[in-house]
N, C-alpha and C. Protein backbone atom coordinates (compact mmCIF):
# COMPACT_ATOMS: atom_id res chain seq x y z
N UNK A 1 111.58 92.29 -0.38
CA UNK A 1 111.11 92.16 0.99
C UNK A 1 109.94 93.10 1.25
N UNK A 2 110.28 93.81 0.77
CA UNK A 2 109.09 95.03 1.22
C UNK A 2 107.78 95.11 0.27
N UNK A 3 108.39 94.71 -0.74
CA UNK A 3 107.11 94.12 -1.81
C UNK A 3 106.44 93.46 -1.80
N UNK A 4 106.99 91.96 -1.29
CA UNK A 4 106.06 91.18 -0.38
C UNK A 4 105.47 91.29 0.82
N UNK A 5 105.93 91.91 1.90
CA UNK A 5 105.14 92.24 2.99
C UNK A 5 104.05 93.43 2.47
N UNK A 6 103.76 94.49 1.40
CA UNK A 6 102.72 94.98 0.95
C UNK A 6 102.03 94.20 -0.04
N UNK A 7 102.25 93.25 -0.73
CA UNK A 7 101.14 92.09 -1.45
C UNK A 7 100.45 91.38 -0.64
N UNK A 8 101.63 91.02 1.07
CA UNK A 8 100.75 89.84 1.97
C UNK A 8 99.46 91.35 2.89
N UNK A 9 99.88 92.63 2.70
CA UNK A 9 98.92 93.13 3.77
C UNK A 9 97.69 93.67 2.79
N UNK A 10 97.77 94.13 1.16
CA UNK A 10 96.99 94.44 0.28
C UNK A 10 96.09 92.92 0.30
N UNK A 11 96.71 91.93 0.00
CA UNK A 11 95.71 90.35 0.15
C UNK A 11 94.75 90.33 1.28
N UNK A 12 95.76 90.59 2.72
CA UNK A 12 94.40 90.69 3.66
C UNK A 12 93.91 91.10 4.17
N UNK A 13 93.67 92.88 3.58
CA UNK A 13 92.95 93.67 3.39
C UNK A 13 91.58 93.59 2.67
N UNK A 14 92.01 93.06 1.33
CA UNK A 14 91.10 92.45 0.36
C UNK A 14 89.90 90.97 0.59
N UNK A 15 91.02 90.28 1.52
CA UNK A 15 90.20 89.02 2.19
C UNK A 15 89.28 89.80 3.06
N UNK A 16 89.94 90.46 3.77
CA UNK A 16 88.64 91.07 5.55
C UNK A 16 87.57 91.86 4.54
N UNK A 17 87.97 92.65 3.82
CA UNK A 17 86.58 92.86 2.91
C UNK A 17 85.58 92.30 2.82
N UNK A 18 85.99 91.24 1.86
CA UNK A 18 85.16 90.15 1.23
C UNK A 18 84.88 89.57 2.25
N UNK A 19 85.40 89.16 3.52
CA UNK A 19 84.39 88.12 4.44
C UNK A 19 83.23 89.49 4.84
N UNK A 20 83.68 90.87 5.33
CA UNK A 20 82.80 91.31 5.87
C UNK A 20 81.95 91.90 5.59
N UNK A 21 82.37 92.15 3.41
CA UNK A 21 80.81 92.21 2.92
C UNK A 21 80.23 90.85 2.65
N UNK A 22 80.16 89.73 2.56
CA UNK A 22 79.53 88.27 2.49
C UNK A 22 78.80 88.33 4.02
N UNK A 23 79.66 88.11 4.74
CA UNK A 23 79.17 87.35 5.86
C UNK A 23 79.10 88.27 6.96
N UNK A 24 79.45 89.70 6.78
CA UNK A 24 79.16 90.81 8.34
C UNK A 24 80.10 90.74 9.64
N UNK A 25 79.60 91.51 10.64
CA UNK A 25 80.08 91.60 11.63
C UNK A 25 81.03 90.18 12.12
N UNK A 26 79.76 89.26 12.33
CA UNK A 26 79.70 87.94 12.78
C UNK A 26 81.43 87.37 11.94
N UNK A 27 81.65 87.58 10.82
CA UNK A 27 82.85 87.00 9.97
C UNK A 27 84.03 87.61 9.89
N UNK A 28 83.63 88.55 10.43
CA UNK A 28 85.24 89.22 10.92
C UNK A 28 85.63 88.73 12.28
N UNK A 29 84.69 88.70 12.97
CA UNK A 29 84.83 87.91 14.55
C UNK A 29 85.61 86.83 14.39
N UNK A 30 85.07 85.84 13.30
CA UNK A 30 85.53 84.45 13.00
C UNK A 30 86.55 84.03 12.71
N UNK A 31 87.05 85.70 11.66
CA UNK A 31 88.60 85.43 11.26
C UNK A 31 89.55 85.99 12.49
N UNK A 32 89.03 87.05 13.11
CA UNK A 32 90.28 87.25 14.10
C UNK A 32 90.06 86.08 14.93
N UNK A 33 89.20 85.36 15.64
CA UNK A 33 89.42 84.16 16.28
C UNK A 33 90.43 82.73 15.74
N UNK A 34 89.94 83.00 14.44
CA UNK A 34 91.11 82.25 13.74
C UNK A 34 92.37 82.26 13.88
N UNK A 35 93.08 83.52 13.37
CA UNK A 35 93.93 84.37 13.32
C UNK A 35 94.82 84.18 14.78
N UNK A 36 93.97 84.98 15.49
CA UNK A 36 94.03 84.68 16.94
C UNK A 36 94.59 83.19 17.67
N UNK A 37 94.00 82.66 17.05
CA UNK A 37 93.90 81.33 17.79
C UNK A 37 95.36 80.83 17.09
N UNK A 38 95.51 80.99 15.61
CA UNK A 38 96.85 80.44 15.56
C UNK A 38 97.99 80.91 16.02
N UNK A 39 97.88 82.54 16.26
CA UNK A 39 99.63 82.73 16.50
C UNK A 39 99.46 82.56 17.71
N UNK A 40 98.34 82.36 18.91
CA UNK A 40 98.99 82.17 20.00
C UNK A 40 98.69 80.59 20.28
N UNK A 41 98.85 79.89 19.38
CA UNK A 41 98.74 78.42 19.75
C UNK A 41 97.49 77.82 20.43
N UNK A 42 96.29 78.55 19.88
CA UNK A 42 95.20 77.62 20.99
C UNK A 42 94.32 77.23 20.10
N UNK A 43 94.14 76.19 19.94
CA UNK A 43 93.43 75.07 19.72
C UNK A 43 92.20 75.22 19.69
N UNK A 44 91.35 75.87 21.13
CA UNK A 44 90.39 76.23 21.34
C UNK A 44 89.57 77.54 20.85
N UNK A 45 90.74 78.29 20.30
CA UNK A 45 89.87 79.80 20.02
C UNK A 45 89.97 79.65 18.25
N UNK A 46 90.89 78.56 17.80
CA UNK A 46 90.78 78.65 16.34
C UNK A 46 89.69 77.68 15.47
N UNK A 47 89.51 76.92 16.55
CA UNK A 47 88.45 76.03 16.54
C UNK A 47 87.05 76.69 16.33
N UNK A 48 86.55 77.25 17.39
CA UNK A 48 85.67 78.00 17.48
C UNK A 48 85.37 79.25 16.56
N UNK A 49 86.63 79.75 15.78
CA UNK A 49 86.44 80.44 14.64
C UNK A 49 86.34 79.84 13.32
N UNK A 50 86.56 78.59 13.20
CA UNK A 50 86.27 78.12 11.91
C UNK A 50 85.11 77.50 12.16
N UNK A 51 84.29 76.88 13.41
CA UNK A 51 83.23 76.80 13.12
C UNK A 51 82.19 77.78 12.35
N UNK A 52 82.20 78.92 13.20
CA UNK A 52 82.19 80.07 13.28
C UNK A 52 81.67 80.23 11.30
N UNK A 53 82.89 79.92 11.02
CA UNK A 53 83.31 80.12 9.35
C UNK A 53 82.52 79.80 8.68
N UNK A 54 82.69 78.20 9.41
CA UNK A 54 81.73 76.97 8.62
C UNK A 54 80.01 77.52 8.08
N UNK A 55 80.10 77.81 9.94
CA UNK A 55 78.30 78.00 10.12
C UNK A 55 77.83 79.22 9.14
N UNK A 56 78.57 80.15 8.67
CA UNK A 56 78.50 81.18 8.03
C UNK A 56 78.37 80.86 6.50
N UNK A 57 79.09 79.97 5.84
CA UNK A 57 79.64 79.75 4.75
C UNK A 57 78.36 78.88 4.52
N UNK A 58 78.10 77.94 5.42
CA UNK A 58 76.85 76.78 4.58
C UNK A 58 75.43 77.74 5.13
N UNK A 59 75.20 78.80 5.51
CA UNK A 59 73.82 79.53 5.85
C UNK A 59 73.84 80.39 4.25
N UNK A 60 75.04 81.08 3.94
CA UNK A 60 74.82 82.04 2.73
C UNK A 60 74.45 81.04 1.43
């Protein structure tokens, strides 16, 4: 139990890195909107972070 909850927080530690040396400020925004948007169920703010993603991912 506890091994896995430090592999799932070392992983996205390692992910927020990597978006925010790739893609900056702007891609950390994107993932907490993501993030955001799913645990509280809105549609609208997770949306707007994977655009977010998108627009980031096809500019680099």
């Amino acid at each position: 139990m506890i091994a896995t909850r430090l592999m799932c927080a070392a992983f996205a530690m390692g992910f927020d890195h990597m978006i925010e040396t790739r893609y900056g400020g702007v891609g950390i925004l994107a993932l907490v909107l993501v993030g955001a948007g799913i645990k509280a169920q809105n549609a609208t703010c997770s949306s707007i972070g994977a655009v977010l993603l998108v627009l980031l991912m096809t500019q680099a």
